[in-house]
Protein backbone atom coordinates (compact mmCIF):
# COMPACT_ATOMS: atom_id res chain seq x y z
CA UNK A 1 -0.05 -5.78 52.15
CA UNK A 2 -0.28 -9.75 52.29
CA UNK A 3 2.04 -9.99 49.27
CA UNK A 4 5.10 -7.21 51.07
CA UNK A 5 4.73 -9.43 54.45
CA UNK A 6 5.23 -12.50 53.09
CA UNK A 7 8.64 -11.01 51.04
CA UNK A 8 9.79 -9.29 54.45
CA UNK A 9 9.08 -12.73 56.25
CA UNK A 10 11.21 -14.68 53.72
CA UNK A 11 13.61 -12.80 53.24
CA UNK A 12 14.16 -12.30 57.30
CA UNK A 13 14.83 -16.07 57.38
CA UNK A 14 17.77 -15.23 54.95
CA UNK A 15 18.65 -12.56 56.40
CA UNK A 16 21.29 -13.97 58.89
CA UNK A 17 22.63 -16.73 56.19
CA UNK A 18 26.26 -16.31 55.11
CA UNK A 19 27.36 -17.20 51.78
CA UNK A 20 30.81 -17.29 49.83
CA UNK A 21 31.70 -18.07 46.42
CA UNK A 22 35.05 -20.17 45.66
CA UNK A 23 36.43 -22.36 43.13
CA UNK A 24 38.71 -25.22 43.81
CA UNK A 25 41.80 -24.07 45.65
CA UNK A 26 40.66 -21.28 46.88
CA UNK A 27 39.82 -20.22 51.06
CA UNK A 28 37.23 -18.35 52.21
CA UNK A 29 35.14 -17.23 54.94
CA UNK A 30 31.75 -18.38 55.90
CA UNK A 31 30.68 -17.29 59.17
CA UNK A 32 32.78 -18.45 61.61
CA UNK A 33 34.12 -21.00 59.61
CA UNK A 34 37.02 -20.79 57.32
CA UNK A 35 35.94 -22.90 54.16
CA UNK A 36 38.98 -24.59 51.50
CA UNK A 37 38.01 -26.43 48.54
CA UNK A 38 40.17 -28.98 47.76
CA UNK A 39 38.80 -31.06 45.20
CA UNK A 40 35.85 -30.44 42.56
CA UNK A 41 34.49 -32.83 40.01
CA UNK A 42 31.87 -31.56 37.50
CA UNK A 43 29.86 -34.41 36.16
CA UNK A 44 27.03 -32.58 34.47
CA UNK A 45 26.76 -34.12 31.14
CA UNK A 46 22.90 -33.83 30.42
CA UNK A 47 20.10 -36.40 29.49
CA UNK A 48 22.51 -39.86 29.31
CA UNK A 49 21.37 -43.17 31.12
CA UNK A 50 25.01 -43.09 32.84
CA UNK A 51 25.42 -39.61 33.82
CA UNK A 52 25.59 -38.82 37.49
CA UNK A 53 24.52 -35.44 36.80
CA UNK A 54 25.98 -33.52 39.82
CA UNK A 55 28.57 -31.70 41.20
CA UNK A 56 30.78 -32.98 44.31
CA UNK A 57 33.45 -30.52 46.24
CA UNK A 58 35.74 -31.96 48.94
CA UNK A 59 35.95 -29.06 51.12
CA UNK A 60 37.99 -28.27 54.35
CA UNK A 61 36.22 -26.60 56.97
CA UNK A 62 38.04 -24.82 59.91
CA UNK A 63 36.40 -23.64 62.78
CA UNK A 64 37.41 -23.04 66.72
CA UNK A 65 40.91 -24.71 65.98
CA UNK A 66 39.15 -28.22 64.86
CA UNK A 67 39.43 -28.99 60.91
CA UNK A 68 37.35 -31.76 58.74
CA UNK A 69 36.72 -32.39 55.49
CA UNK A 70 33.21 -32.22 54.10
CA UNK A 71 31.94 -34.32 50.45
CA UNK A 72 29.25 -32.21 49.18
CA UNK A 73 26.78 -32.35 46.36
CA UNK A 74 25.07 -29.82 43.94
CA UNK A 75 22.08 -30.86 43.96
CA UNK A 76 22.33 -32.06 47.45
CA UNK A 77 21.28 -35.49 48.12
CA UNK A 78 17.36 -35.81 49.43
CA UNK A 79 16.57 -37.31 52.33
CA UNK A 80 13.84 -39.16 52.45
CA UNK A 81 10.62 -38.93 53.70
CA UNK A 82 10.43 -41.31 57.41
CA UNK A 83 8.35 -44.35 56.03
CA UNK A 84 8.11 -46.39 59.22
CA UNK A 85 10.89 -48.43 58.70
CA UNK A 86 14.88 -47.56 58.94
CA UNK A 87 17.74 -49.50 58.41
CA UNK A 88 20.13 -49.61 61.02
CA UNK A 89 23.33 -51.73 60.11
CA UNK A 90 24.15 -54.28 57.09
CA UNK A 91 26.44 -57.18 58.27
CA UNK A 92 27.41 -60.20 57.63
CA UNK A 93 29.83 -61.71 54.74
CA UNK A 94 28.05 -64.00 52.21
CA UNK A 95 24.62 -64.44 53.78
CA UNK A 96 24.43 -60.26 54.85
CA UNK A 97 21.45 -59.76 57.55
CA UNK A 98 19.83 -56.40 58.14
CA UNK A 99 19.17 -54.72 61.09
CA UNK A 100 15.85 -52.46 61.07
CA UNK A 101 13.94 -49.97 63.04
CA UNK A 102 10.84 -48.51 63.42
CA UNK A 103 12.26 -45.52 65.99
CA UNK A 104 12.69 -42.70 63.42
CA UNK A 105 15.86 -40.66 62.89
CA UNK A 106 16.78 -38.25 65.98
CA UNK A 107 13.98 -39.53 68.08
CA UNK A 108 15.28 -40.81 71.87
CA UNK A 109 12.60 -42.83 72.36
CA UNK A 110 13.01 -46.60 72.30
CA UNK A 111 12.01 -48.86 69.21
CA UNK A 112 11.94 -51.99 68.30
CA UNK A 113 14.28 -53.76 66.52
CA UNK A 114 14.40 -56.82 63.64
CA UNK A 115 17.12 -58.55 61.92
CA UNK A 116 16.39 -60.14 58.58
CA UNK A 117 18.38 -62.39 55.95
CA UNK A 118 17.27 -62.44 52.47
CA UNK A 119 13.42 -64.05 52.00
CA UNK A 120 12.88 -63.77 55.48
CA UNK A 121 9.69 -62.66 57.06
CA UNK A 122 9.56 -60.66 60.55
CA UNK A 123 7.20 -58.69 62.89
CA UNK A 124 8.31 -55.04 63.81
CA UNK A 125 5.20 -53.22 65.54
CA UNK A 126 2.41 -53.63 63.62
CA UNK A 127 4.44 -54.10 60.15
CA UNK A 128 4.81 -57.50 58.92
CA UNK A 129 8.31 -56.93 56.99
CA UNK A 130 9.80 -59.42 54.51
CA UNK A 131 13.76 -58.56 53.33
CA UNK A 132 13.55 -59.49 49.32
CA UNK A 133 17.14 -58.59 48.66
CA UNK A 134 20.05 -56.00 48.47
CA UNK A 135 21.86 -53.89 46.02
CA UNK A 136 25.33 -52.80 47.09
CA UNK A 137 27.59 -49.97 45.07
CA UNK A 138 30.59 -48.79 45.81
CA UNK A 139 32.33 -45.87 44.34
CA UNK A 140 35.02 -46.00 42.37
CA UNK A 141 38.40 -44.20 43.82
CA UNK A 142 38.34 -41.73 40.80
CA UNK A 143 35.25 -40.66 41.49
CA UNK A 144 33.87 -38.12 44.45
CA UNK A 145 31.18 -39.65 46.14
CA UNK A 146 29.21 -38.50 49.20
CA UNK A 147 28.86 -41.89 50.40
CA UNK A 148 31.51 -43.92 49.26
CA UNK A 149 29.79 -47.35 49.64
CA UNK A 150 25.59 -47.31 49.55
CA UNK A 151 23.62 -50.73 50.05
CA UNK A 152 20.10 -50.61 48.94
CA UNK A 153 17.56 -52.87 51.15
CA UNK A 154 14.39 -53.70 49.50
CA UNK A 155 11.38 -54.81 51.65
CA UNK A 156 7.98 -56.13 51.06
CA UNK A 157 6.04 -54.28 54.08
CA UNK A 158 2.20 -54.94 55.03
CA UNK A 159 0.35 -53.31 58.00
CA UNK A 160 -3.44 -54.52 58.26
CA UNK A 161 -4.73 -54.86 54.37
CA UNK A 162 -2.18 -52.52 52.80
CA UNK A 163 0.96 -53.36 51.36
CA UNK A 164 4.46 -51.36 50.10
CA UNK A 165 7.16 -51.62 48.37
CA UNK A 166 10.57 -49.73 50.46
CA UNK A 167 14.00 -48.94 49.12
CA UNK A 168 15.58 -47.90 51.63
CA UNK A 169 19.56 -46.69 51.57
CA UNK A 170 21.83 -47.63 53.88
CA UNK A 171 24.25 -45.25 55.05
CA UNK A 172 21.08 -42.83 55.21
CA UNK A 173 21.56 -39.77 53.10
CA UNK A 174 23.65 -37.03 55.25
CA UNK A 175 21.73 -34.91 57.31
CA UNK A 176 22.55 -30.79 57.06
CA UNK A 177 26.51 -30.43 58.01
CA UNK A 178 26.05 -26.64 58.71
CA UNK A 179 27.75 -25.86 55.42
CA UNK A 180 25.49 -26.55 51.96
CA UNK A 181 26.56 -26.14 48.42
CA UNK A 182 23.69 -24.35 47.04
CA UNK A 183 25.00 -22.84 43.71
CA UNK A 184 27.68 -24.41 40.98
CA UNK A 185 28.21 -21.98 37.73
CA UNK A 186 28.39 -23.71 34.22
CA UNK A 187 32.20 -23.26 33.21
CA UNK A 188 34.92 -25.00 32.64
CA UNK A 189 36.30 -24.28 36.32
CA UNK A 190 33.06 -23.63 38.19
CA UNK A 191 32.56 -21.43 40.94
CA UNK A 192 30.64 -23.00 43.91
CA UNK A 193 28.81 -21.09 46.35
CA UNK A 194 28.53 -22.20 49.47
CA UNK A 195 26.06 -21.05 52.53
CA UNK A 196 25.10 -22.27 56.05
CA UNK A 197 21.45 -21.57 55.50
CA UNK A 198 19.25 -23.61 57.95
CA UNK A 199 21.51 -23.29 61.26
């Protein structure tokens, strides 16, 4: 009995999904929204050191008379786990400072805020955090990236006798669009399928 209510319950939360299947060039329907894929790069090339190992669709999404183009990613990009810290903004031209957070994603409360150079110590809450450097890397314009440009900020953090290690990305990975490439086939011209699981 446990075992057929636990099935029903899962697949009730799939129940009211949509899903459509297209490969590049072709319109669907997902929804309410009317779905084009316009670009698809297949960069599955197994086990190498330099292999991005994904899929990426540029995909047109029309819905209520407003249109915009989505980059997504099979396997999706994760987003991580809230570690205490965010990054908020990367400036500067030679000697870059970071801006960083310890409000979490989505949350309206206020937080405090620090701004760092490289080898510079600061106070934010009860984390002592020390900047120890940055690791830009831009895309190239053949390729389909998600984020086009992604700056990695690595901190030394300590909070009372513990101390971590953070890499944190900055842009943040994207959060759910509404639309999620959750299936890519293994051909020469795959087939993507596309759903809006998780509204």
């Amino acid at each position: 009995m446990r075992k057929t209510l636990a099935l029903l319950l899962c697949l009730g939360s799939f129940a009211g999904a949509a899903q459509v299947t297209l490969r590049e060039g072709e319109t669907g329907r997902l929804g309410a929204r009317h779905l084009t894929v316009l670009e698809v790069q297949d960069r599955r090339c197994g086990p190498t050191a330099d292999c991005l190992a994904d899929v990426v669709a540029r995909v047109q999404v029309k819905q209520n008379g407003r249109a915009s183009v989505l980059t997504l990613s099979w396997p999706p990009e994760r987003v991580p786990r809230w570690s205490g810290v965010g990054v908020v903004a990367v400036s500067g031209g030679s000697a870059l400072t970071v801006k960083l957070t310890n409000r979490p994603p989505g949350n309206r409360a206020p937080g405090q805020t620090l701004t760092l150079r490289r080898g510079e110590t600061g106070q934010l809450g009860p984390r002592q955090v020390k900047l120890l450097g940055l690791e830009t890397r831009v895309c190239s314009p053949q390729v389909l990236c998600v984020r086009s440009r992604v700056t990695t900020v690595y901190l030394d953090v300590r909070q009372g006798g513990q101390k971590s290690w953070l890499a944190l990305e900055y842009p943040a990975p994207v959060a759910h669009s509404g639309v999620r490439l959750v299936k890519a086939t293994d051909e020469a011209r795959p087939a993507l399928t596309f759903s809006d699981v998780g509204e």
